[in-house]
PDB file of N, CA and C in Angstrom:
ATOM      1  N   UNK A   1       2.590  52.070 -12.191  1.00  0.00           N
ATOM      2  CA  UNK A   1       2.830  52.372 -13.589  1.00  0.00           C
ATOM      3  C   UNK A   1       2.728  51.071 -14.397  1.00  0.00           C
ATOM      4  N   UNK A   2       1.812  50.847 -15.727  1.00  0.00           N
ATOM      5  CA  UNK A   2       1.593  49.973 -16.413  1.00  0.00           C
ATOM      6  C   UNK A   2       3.364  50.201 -17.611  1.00  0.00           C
ATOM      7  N   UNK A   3       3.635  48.458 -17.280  1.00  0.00           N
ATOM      8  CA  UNK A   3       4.508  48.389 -17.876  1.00  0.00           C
ATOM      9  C   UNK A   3       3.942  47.527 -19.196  1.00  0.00           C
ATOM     10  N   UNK A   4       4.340  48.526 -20.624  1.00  0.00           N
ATOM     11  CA  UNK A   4       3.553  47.385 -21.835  1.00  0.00           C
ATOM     12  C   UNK A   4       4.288  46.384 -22.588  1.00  0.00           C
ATOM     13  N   UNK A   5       5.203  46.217 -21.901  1.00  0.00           N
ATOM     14  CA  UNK A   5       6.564  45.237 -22.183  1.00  0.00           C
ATOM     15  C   UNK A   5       6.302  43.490 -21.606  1.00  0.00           C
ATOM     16  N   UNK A   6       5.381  43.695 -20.554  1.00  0.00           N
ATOM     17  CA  UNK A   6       4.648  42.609 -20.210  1.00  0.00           C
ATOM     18  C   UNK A   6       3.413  42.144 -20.902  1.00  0.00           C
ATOM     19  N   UNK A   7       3.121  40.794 -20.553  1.00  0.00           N
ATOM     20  CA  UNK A   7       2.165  40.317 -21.258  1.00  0.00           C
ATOM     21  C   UNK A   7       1.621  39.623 -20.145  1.00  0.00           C
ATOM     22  N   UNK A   8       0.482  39.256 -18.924  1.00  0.00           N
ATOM     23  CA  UNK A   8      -0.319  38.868 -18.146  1.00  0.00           C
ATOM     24  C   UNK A   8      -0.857  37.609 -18.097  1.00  0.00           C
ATOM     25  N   UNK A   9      -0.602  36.359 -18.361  1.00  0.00           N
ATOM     26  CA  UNK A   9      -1.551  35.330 -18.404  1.00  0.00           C
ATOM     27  C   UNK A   9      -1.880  34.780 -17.147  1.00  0.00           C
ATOM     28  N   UNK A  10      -3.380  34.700 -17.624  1.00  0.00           N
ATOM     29  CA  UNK A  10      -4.356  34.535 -16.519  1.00  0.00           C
ATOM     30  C   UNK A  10      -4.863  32.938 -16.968  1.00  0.00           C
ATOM     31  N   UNK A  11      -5.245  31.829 -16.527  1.00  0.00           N
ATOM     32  CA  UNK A  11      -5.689  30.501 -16.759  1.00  0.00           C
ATOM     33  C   UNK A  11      -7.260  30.074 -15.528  1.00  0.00           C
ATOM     34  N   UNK A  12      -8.039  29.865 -16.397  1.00  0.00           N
ATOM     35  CA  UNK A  12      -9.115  29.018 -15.627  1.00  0.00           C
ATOM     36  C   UNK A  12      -9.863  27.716 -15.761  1.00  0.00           C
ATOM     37  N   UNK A  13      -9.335  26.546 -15.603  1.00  0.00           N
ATOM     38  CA  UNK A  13      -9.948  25.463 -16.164  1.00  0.00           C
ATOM     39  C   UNK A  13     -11.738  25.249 -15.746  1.00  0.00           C
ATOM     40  N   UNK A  14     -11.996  24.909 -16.604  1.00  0.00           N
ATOM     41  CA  UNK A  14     -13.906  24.698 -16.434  1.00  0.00           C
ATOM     42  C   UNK A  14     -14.455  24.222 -17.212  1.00  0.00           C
ATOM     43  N   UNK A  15     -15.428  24.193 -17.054  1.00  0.00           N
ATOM     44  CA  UNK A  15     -16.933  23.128 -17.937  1.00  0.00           C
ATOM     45  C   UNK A  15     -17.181  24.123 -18.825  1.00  0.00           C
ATOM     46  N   UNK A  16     -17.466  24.140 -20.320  1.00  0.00           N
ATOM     47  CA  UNK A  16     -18.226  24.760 -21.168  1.00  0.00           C
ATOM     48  C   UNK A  16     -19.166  24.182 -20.870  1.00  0.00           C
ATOM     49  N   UNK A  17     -20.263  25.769 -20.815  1.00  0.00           N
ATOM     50  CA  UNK A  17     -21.903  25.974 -21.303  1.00  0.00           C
ATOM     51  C   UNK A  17     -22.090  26.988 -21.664  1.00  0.00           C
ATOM     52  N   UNK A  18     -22.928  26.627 -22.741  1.00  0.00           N
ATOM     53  CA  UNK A  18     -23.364  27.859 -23.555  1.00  0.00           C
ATOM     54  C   UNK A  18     -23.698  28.920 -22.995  1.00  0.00           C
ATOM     55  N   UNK A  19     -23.304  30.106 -23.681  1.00  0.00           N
ATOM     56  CA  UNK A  19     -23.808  31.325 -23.908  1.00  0.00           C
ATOM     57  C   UNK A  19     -22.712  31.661 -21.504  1.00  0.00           C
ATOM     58  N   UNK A  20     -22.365  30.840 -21.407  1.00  0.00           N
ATOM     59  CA  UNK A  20     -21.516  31.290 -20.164  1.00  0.00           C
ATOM     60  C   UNK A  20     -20.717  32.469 -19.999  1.00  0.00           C
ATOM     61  N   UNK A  21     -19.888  32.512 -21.106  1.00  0.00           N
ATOM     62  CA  UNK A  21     -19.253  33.349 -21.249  1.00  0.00           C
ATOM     63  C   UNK A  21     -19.484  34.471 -22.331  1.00  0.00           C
ATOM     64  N   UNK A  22     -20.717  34.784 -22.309  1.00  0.00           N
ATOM     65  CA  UNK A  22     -21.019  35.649 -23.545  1.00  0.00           C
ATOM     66  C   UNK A  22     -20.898  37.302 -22.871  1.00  0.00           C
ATOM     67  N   UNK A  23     -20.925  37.478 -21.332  1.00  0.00           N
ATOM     68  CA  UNK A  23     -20.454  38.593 -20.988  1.00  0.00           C
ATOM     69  C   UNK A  23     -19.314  39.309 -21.177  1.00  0.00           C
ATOM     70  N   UNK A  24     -18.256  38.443 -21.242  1.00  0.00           N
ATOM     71  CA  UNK A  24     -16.892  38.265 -21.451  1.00  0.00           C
ATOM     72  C   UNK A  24     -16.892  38.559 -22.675  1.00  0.00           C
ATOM     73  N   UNK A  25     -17.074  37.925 -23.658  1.00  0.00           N
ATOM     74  CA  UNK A  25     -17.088  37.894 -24.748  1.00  0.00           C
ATOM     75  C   UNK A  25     -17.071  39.245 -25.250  1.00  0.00           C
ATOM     76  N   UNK A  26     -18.441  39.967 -25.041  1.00  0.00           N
ATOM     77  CA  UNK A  26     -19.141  41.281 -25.165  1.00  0.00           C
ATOM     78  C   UNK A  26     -17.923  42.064 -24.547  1.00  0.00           C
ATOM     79  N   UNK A  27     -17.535  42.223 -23.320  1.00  0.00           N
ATOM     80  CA  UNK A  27     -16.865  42.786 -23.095  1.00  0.00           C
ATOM     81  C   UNK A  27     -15.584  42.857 -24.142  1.00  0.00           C
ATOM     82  N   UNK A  28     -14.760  42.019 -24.482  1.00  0.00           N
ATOM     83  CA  UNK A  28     -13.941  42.213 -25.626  1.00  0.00           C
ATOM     84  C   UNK A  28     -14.413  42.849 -26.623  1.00  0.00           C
ATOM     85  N   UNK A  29     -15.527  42.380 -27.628  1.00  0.00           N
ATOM     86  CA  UNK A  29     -16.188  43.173 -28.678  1.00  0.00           C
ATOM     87  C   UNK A  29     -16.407  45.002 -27.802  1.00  0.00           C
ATOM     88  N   UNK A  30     -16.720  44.892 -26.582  1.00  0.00           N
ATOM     89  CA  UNK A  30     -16.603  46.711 -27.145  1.00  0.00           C
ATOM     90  C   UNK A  30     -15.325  47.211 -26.509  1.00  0.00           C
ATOM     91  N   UNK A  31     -13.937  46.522 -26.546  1.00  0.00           N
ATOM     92  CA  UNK A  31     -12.855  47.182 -26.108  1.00  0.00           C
ATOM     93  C   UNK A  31     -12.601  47.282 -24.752  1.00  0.00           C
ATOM     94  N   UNK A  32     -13.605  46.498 -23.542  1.00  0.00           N
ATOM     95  CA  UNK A  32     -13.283  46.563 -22.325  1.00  0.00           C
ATOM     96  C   UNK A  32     -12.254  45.680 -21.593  1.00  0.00           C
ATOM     97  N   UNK A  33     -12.032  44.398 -22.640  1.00  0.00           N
ATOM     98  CA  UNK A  33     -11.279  43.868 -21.897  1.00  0.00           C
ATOM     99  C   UNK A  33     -10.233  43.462 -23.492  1.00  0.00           C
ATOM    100  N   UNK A  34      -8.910  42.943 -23.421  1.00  0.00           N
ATOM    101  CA  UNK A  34      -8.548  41.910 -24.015  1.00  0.00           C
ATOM    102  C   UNK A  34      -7.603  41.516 -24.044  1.00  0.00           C
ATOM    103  N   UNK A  35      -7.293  40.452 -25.262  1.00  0.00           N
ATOM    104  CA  UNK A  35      -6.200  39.260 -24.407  1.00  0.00           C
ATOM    105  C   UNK A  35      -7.156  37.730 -24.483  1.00  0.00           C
ATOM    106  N   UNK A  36      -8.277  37.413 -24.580  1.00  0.00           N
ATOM    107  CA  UNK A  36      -9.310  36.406 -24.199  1.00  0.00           C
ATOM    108  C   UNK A  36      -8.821  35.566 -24.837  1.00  0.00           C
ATOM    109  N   UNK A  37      -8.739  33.992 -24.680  1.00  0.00           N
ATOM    110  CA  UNK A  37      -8.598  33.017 -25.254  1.00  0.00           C
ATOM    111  C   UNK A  37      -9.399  32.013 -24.645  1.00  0.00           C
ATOM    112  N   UNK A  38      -9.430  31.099 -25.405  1.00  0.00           N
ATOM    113  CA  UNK A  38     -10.718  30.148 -25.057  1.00  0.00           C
ATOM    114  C   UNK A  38      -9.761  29.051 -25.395  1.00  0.00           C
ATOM    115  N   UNK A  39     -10.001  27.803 -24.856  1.00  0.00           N
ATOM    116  CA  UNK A  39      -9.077  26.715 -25.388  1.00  0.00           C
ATOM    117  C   UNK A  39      -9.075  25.528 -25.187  1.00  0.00           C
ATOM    118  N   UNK A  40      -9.623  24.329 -25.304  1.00  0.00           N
ATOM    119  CA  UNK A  40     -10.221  23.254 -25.461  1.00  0.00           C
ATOM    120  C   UNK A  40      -9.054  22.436 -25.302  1.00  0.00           C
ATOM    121  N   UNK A  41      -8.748  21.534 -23.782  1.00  0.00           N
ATOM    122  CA  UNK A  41      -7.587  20.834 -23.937  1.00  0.00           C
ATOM    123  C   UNK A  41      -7.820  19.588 -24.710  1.00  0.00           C
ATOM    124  N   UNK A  42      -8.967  19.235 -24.708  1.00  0.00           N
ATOM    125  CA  UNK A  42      -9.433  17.917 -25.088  1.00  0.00           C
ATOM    126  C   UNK A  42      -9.180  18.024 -26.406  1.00  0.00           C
ATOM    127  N   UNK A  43      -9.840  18.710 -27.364  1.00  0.00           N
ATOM    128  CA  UNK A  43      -9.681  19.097 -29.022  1.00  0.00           C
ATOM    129  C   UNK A  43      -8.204  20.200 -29.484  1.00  0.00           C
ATOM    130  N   UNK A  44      -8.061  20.966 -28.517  1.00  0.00           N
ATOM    131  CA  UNK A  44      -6.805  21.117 -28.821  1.00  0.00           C
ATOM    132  C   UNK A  44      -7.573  22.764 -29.751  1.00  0.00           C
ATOM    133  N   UNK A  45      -8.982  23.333 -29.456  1.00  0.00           N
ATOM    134  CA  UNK A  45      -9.823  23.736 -30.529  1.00  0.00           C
ATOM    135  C   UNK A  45      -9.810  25.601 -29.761  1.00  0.00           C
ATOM    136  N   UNK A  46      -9.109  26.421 -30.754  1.00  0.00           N
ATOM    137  CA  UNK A  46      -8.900  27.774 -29.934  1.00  0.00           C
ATOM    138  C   UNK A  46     -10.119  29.065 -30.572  1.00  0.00           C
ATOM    139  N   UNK A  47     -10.400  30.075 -29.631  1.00  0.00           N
ATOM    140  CA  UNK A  47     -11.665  31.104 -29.874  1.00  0.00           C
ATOM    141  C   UNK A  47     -11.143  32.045 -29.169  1.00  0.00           C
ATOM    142  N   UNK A  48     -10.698  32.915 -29.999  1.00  0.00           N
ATOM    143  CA  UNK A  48      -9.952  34.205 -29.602  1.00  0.00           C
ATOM    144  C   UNK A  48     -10.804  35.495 -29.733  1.00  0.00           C
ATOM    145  N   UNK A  49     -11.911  35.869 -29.333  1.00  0.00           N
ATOM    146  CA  UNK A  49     -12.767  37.054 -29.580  1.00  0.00           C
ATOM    147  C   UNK A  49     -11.795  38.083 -29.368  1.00  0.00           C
ATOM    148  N   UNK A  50     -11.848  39.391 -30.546  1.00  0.00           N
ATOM    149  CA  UNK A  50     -11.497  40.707 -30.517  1.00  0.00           C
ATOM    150  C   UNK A  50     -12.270  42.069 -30.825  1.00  0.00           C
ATOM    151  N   UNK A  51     -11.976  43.201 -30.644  1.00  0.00           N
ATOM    152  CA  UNK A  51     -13.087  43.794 -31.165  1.00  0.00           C
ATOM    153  C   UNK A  51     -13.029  43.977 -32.812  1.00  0.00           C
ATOM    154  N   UNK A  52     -14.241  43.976 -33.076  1.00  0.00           N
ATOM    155  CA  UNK A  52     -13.797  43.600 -34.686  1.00  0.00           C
ATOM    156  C   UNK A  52     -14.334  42.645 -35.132  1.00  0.00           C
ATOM    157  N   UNK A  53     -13.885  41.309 -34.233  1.00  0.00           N
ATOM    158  CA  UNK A  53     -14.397  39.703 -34.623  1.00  0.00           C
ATOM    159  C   UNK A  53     -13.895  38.631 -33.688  1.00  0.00           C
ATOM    160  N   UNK A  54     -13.304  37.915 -34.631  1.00  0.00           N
ATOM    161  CA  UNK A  54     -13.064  36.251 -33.428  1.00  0.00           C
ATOM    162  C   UNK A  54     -12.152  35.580 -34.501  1.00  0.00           C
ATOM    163  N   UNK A  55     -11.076  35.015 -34.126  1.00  0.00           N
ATOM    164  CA  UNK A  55     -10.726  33.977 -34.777  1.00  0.00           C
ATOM    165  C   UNK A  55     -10.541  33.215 -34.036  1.00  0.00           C
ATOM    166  N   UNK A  56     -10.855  31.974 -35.027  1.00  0.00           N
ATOM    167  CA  UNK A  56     -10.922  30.173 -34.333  1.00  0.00           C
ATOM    168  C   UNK A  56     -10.311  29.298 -35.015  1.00  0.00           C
ATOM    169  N   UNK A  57      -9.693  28.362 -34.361  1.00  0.00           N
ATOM    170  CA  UNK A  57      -8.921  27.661 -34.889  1.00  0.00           C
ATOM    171  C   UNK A  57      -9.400  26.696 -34.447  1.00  0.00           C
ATOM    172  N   UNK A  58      -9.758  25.413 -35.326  1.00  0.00           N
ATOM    173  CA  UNK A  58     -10.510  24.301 -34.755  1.00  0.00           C
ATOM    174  C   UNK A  58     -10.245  23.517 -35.669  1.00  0.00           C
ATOM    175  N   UNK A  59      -9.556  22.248 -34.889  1.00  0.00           N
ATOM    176  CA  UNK A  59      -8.881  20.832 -35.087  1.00  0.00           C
ATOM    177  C   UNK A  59      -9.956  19.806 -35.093  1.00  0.00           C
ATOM    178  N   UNK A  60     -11.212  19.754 -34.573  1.00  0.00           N
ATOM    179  CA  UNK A  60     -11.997  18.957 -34.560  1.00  0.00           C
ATOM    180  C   UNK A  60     -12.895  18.692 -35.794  1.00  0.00           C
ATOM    181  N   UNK A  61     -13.037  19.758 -36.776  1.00  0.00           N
ATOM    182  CA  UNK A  61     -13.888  19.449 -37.797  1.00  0.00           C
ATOM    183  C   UNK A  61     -12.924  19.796 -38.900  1.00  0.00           C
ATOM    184  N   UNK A  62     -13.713  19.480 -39.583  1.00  0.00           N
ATOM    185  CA  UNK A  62     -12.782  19.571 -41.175  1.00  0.00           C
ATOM    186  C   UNK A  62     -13.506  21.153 -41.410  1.00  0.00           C
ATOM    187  N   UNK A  63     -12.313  22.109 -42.506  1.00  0.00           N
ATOM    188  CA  UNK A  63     -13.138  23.139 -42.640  1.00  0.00           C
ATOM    189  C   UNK A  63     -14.517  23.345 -43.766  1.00  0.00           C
ATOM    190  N   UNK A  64     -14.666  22.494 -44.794  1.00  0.00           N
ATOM    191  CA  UNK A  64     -15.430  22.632 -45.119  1.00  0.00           C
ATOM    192  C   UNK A  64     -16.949  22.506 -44.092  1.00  0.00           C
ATOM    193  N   UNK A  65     -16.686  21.859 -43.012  1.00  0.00           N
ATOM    194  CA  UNK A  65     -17.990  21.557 -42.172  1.00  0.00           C
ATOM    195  C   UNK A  65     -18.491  23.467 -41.499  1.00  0.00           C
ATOM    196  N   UNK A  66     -17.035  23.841 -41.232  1.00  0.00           N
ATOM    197  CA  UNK A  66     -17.449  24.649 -40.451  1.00  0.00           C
ATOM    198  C   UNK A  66     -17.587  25.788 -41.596  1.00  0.00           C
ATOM    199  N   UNK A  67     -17.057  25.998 -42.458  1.00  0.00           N
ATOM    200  CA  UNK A  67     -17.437  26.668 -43.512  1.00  0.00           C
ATOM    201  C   UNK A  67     -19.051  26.631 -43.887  1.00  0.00           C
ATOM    202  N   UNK A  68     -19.330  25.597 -43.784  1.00  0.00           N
ATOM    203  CA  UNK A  68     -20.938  25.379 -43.947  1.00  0.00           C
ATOM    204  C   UNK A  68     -21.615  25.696 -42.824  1.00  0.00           C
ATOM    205  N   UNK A  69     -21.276  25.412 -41.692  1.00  0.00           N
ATOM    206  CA  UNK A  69     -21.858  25.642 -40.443  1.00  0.00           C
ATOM    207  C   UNK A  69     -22.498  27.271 -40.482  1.00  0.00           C
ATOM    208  N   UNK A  70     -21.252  28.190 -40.620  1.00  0.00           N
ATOM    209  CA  UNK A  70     -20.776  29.911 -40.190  1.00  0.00           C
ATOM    210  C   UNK A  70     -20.624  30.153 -41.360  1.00  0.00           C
ATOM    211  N   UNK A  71     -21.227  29.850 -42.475  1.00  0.00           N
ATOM    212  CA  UNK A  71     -21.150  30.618 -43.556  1.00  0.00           C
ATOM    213  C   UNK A  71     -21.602  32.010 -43.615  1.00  0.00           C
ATOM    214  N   UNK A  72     -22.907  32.667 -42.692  1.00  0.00           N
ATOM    215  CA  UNK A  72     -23.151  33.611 -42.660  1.00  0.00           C
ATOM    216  C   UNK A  72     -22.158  34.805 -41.916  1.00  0.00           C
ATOM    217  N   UNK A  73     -21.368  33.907 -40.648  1.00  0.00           N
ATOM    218  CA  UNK A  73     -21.239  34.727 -39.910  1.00  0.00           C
ATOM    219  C   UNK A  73     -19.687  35.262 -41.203  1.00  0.00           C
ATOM    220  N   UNK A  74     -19.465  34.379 -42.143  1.00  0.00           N
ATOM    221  CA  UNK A  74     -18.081  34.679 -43.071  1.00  0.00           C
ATOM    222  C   UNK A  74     -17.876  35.868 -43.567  1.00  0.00           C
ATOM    223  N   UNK A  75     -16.892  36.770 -44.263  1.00  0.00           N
ATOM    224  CA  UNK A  75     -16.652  37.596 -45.086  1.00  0.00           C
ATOM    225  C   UNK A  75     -17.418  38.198 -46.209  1.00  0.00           C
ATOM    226  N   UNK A  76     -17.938  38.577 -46.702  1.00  0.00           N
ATOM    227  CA  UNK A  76     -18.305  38.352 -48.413  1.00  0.00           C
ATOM    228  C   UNK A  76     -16.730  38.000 -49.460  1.00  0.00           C
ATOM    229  N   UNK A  77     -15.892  38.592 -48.943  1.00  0.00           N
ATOM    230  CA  UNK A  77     -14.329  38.693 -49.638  1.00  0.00           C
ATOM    231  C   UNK A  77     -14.012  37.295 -49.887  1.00  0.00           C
ATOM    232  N   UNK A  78     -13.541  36.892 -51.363  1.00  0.00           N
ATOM    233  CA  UNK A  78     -13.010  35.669 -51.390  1.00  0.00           C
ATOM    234  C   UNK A  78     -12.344  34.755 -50.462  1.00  0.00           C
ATOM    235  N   UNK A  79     -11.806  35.530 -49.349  1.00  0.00           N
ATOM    236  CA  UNK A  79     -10.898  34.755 -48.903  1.00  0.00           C
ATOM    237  C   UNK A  79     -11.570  34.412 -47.291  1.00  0.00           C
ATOM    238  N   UNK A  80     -12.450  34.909 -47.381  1.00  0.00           N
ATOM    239  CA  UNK A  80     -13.520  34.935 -46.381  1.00  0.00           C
ATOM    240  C   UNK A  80     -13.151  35.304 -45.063  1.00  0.00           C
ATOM    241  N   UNK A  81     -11.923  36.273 -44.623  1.00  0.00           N
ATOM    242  CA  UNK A  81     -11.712  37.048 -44.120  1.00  0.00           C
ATOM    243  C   UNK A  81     -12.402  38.399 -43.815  1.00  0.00           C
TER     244      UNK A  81
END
């Protein structure tokens, strides 16, 4: 019996490379898995994919950079949510 009073953390330290984890990823976007966190000990820099979207929290750039970077992937809504 699934108890939902718990919460599961799972940890894997490793090398980022691109597009590695984009199965994973996918899997969250269509509801198969979640919970995902991504997390950069070095930058301290977090990527939380959900279905829906992703939020990121990233200490390494200033936001106007990344604002410019992902402008497309942004909101239209002022608040770019």
């Amino acid at each position: 019996m699934l108890n939902e009073d718990y919460y599961f953390v799972r940890a894997l330290a490793t090398v980022w490379k691109p597009d590695f984890f984009e199965v994973l990823t996918r899997k969250v976007a269509r509801w198969e898995l979640a919970g995902i966190t991504f997390v950069s000990p070095r930058s301290g820099n977090l990527y939380c994919p959900y279905d829906g979207g992703m939020d990121v929290f990233c200490f390494s750039l200033k936001p106007s950079r990344l604002e410019e970077r992902f402008r497309t992937w942004m909101s239209e809504h002022e608040s770019r949510l």
